[in-house]
PDB file of N, CA and C in Angstrom:
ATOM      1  N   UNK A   1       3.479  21.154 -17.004  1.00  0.00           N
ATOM      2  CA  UNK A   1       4.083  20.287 -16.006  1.00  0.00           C
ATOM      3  C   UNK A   1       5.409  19.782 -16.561  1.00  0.00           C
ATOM      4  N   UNK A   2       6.637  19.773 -15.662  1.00  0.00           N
ATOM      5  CA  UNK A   2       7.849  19.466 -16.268  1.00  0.00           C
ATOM      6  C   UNK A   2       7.690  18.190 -16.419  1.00  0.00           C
ATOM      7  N   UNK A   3       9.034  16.873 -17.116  1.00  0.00           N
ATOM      8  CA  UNK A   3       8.958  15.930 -17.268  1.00  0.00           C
ATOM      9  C   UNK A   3       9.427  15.169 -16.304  1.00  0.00           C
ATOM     10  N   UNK A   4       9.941  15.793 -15.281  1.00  0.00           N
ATOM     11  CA  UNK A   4      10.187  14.696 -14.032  1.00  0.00           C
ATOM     12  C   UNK A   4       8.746  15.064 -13.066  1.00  0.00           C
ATOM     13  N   UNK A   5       7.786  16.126 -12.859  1.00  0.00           N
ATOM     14  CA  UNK A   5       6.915  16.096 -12.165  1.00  0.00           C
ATOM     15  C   UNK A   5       5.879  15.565 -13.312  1.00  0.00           C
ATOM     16  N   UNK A   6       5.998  14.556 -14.247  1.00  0.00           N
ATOM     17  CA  UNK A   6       5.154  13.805 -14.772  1.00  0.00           C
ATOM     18  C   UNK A   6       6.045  12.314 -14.562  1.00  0.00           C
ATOM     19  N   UNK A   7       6.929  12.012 -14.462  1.00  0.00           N
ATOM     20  CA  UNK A   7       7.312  11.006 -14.039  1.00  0.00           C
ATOM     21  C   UNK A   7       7.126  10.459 -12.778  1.00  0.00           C
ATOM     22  N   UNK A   8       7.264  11.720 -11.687  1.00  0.00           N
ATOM     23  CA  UNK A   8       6.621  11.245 -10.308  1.00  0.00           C
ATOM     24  C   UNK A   8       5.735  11.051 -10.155  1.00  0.00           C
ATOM     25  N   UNK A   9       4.604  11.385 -11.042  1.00  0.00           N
ATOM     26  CA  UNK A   9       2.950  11.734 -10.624  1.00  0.00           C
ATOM     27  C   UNK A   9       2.876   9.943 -11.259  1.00  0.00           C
ATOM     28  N   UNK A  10       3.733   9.577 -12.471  1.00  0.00           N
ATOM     29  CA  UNK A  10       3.334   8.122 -13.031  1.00  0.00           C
ATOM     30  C   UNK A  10       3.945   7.275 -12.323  1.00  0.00           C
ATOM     31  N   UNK A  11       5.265   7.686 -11.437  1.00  0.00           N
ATOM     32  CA  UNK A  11       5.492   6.024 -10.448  1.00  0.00           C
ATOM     33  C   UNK A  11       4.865   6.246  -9.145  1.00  0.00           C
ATOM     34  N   UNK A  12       3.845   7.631  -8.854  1.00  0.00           N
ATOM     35  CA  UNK A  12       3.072   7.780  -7.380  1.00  0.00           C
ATOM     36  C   UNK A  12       1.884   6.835  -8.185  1.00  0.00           C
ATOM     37  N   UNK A  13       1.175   7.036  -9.343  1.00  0.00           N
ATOM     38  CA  UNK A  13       0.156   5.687  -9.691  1.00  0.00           C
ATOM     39  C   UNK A  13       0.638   4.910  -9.807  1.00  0.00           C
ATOM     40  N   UNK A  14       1.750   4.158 -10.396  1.00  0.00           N
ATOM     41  CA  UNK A  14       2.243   3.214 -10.719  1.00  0.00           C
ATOM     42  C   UNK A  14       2.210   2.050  -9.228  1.00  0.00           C
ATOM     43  N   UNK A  15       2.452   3.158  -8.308  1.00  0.00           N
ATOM     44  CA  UNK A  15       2.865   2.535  -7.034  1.00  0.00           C
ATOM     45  C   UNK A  15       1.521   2.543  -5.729  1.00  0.00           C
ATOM     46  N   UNK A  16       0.566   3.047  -6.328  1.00  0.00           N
ATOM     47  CA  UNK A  16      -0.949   3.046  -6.139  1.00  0.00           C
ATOM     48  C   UNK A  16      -1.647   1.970  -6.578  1.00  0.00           C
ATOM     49  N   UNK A  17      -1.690   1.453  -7.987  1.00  0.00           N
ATOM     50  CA  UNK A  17      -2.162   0.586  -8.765  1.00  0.00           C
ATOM     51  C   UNK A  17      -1.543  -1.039  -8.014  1.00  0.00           C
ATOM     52  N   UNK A  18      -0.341  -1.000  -7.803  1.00  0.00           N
ATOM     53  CA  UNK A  18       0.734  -1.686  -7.235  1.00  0.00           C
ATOM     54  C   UNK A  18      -0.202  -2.153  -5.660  1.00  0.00           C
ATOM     55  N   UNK A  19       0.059  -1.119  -5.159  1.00  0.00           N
ATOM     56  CA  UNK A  19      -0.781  -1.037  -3.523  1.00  0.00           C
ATOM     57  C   UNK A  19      -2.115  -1.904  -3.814  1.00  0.00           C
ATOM     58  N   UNK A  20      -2.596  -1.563  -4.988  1.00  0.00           N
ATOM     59  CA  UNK A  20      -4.443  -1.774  -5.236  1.00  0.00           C
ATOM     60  C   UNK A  20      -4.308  -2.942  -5.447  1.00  0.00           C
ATOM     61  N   UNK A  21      -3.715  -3.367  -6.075  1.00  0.00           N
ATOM     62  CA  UNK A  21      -3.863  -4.881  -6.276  1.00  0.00           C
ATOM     63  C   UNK A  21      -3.129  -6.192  -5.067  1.00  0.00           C
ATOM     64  N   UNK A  22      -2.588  -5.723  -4.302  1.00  0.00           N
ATOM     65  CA  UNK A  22      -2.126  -6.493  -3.428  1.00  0.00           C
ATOM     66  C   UNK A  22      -3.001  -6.540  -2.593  1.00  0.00           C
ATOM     67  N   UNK A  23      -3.490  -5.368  -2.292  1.00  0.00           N
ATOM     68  CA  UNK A  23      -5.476  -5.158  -1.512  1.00  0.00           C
ATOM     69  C   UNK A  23      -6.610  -6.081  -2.119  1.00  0.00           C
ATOM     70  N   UNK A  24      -6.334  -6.317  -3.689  1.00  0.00           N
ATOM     71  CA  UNK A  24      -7.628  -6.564  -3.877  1.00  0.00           C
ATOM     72  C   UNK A  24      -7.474  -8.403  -3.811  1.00  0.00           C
ATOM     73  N   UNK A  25      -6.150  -8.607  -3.943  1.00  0.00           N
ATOM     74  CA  UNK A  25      -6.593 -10.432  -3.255  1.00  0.00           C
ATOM     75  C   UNK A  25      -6.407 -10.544  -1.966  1.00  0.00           C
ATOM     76  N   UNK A  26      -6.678  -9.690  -0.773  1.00  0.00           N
ATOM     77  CA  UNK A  26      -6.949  -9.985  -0.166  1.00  0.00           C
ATOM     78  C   UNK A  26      -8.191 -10.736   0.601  1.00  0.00           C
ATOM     79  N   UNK A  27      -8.886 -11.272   1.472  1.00  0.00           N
ATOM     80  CA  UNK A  27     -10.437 -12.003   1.238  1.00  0.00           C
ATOM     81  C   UNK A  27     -11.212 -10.860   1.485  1.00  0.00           C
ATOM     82  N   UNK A  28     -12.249 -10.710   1.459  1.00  0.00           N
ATOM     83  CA  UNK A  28     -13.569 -10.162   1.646  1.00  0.00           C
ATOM     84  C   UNK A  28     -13.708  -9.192   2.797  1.00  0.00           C
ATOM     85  N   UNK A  29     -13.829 -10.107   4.003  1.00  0.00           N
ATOM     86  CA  UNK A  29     -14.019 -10.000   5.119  1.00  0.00           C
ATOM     87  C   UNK A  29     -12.754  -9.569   5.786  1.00  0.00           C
ATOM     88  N   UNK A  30     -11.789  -9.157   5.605  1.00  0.00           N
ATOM     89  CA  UNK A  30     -10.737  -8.949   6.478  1.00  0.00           C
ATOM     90  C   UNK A  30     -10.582  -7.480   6.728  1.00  0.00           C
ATOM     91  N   UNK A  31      -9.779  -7.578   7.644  1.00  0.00           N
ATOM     92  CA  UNK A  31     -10.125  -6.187   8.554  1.00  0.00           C
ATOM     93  C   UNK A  31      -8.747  -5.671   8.954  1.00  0.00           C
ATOM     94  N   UNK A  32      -8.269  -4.536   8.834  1.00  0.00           N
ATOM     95  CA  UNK A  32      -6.710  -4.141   9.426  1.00  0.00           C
ATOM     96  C   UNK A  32      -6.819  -2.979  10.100  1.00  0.00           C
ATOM     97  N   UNK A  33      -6.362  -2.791  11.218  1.00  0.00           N
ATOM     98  CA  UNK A  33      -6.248  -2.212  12.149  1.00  0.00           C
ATOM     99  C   UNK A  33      -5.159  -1.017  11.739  1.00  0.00           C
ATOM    100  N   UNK A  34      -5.148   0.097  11.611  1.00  0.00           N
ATOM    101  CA  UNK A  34      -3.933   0.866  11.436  1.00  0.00           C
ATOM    102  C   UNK A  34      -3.901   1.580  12.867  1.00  0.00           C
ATOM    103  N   UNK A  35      -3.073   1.199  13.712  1.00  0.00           N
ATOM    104  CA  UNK A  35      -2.792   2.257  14.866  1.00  0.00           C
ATOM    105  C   UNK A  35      -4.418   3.078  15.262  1.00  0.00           C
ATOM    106  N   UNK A  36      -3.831   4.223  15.919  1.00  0.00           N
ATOM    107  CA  UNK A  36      -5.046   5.065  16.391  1.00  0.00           C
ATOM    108  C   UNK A  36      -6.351   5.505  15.232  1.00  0.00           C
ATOM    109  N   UNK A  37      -5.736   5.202  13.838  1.00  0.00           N
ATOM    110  CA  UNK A  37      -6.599   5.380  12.633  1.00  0.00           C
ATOM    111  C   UNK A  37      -7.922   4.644  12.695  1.00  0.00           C
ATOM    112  N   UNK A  38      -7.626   3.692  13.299  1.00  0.00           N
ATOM    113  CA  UNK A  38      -9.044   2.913  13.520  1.00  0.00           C
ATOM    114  C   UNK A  38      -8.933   1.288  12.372  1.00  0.00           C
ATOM    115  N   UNK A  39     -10.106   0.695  12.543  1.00  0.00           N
ATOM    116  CA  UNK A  39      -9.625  -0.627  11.724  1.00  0.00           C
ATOM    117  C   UNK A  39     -10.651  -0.162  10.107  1.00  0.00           C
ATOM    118  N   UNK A  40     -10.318  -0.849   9.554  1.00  0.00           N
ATOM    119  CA  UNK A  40     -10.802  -0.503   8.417  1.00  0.00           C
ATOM    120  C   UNK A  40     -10.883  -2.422   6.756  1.00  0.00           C
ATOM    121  N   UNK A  41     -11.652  -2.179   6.612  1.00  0.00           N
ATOM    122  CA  UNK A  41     -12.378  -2.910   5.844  1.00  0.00           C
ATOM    123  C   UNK A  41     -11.361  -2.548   4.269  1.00  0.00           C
ATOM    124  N   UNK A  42     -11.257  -4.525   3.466  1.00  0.00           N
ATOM    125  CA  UNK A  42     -11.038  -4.294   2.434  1.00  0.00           C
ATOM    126  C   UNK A  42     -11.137  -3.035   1.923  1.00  0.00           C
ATOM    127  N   UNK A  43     -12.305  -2.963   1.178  1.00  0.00           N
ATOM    128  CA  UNK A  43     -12.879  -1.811   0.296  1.00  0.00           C
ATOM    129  C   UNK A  43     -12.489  -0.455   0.902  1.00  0.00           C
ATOM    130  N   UNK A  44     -12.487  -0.322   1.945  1.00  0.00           N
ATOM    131  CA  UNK A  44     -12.216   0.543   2.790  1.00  0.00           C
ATOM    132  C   UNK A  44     -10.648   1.134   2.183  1.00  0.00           C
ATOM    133  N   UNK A  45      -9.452  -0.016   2.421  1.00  0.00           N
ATOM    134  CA  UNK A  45      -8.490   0.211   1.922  1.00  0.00           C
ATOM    135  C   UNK A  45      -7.975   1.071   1.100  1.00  0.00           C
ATOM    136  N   UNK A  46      -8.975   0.239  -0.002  1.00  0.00           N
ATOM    137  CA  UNK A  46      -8.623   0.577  -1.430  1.00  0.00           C
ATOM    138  C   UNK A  46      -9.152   2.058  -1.549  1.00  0.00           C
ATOM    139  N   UNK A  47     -10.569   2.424  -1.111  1.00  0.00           N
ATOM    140  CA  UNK A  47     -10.629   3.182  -1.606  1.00  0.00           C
ATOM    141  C   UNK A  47      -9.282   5.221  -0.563  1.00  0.00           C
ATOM    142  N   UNK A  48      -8.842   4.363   0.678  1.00  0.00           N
ATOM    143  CA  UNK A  48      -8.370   5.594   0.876  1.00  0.00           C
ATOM    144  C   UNK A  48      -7.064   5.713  -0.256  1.00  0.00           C
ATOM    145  N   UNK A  49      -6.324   4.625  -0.583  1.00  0.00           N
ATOM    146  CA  UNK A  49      -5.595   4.498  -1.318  1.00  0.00           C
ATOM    147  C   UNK A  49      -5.676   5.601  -2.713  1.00  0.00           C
ATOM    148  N   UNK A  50      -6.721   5.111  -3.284  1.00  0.00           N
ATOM    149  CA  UNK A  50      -7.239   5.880  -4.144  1.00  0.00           C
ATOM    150  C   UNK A  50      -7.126   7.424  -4.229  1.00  0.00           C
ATOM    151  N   UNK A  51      -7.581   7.818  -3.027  1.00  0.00           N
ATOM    152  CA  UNK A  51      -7.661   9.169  -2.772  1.00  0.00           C
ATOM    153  C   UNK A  51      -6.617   9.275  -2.277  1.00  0.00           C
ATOM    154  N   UNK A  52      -6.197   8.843  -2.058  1.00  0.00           N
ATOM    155  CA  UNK A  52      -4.552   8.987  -1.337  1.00  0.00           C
ATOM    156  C   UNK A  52      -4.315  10.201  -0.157  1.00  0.00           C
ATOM    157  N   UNK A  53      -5.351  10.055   0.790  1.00  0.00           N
ATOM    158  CA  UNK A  53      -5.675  10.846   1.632  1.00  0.00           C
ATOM    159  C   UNK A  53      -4.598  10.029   3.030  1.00  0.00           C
ATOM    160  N   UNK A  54      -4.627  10.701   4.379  1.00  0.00           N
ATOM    161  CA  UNK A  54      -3.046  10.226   4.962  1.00  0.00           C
ATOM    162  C   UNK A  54      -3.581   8.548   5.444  1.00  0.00           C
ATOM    163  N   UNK A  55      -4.470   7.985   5.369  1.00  0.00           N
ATOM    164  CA  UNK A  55      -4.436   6.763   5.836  1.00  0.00           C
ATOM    165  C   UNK A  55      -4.163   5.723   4.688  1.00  0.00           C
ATOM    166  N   UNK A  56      -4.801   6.258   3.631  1.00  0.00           N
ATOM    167  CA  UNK A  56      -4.214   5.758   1.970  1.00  0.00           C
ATOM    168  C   UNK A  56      -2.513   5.665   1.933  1.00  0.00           C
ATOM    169  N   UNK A  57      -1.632   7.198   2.651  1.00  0.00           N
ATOM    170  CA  UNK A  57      -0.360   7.277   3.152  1.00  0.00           C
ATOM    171  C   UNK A  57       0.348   6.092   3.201  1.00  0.00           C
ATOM    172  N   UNK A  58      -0.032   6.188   4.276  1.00  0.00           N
ATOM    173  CA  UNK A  58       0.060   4.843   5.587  1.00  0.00           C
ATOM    174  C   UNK A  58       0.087   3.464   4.825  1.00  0.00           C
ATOM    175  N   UNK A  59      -1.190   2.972   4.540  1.00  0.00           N
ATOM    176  CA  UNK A  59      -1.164   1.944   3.803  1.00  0.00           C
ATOM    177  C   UNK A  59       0.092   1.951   2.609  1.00  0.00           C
ATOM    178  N   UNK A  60       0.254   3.003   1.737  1.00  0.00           N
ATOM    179  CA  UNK A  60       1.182   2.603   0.861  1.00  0.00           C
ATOM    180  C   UNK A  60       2.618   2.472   1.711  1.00  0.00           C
ATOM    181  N   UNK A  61       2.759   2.839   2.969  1.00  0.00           N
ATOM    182  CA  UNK A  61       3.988   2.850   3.150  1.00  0.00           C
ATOM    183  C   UNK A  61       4.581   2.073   4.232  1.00  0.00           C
ATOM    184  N   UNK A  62       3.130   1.225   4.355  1.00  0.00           N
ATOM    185  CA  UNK A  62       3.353   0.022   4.932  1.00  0.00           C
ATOM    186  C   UNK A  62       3.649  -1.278   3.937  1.00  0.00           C
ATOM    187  N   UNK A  63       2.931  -1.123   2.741  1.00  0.00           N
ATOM    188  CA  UNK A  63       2.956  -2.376   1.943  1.00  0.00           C
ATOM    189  C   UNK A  63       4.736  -1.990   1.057  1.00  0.00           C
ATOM    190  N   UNK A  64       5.394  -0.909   1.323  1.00  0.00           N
ATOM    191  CA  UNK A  64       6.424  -0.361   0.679  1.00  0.00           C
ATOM    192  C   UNK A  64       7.894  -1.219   1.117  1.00  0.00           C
ATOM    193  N   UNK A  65       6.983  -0.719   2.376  1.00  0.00           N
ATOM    194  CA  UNK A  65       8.030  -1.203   3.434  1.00  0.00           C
ATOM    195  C   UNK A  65       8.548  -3.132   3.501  1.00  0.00           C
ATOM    196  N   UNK A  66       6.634  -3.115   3.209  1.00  0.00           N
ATOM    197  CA  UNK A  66       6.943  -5.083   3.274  1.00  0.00           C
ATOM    198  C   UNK A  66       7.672  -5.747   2.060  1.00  0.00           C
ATOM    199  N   UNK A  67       7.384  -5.327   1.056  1.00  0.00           N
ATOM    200  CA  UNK A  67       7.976  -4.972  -0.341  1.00  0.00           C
ATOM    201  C   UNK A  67       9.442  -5.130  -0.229  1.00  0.00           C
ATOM    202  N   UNK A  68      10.175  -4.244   0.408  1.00  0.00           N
ATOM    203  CA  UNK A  68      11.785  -3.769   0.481  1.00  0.00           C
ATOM    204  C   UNK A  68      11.844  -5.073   1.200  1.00  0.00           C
ATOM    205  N   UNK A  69      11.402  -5.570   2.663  1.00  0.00           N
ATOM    206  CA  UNK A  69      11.906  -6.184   3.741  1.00  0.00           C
ATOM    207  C   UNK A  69      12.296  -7.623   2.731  1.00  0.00           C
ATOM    208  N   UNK A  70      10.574  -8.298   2.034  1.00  0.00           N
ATOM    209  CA  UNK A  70      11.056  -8.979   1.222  1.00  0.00           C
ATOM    210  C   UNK A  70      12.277  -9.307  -0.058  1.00  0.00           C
ATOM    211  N   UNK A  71      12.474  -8.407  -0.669  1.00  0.00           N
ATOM    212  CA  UNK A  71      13.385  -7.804  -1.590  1.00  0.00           C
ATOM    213  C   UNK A  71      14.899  -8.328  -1.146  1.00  0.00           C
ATOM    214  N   UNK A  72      14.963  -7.405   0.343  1.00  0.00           N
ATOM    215  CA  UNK A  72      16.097  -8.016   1.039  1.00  0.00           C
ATOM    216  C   UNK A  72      16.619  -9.273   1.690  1.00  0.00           C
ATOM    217  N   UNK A  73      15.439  -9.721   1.755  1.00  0.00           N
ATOM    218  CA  UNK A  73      15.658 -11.527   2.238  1.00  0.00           C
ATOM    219  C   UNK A  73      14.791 -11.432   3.836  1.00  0.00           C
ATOM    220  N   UNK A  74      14.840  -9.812   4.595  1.00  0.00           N
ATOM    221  CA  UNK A  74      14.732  -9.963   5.887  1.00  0.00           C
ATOM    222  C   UNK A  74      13.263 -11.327   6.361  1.00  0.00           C
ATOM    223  N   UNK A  75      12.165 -11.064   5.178  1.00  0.00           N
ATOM    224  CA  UNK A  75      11.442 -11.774   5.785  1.00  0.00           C
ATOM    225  C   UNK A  75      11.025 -13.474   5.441  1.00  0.00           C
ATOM    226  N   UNK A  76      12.002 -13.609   4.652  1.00  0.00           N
ATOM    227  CA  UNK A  76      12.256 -15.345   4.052  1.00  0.00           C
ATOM    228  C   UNK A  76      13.001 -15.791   4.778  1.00  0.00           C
ATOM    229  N   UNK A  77      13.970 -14.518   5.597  1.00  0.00           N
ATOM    230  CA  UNK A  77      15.216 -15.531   6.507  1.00  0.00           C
ATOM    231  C   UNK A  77      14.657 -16.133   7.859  1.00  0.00           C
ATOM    232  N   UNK A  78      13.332 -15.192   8.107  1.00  0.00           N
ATOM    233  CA  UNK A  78      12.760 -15.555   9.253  1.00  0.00           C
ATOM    234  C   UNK A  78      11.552 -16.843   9.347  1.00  0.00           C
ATOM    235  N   UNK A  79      11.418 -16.882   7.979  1.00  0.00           N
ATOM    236  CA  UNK A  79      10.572 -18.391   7.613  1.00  0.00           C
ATOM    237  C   UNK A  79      11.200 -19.412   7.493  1.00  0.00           C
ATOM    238  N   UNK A  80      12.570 -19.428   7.305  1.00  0.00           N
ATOM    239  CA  UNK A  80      13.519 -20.870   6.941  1.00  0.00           C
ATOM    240  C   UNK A  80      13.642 -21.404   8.253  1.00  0.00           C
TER     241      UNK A  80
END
């Protein structure tokens, strides 16, 4: 394996692990709806994440997204 397709494979976990833990304080009981995917349970989350199968996708590239928005100010400007 070259050294940049070992660098991607360590910031695709890096950025998995990242995903996992923003999942895991979430509470117990909570429930998220992804579009036509259906709703899905904590644990649920984590584990498509894991497998990184396309709803695992999704999830990372929703929390990616919230990530950047914050980063940029978009979603602190809308709390002030």
């Amino acid at each position: 394996m070259s050294e940049q397709n070992n660098q991607s494979q360590e910031t695709s976990n890096d950025i998995k692990e990242l995903v996992i833990a923003r999942l895991d304080v979430l509470p117990p009981n909570i429930k998220v709806s992804i579009g036509a995917k259906g709703e899905f349970a904590k644990s649920e989350l984590i584990e498509h994440v894991k497998r990184g199968d396309s709803v695992g996708q999704q999830i990372i590239k929703m929390e990616l997204a919230f990530l950047r928005a914050l980063k940029d100010g978009i979603i602190h400007r809308g709390w002030t």
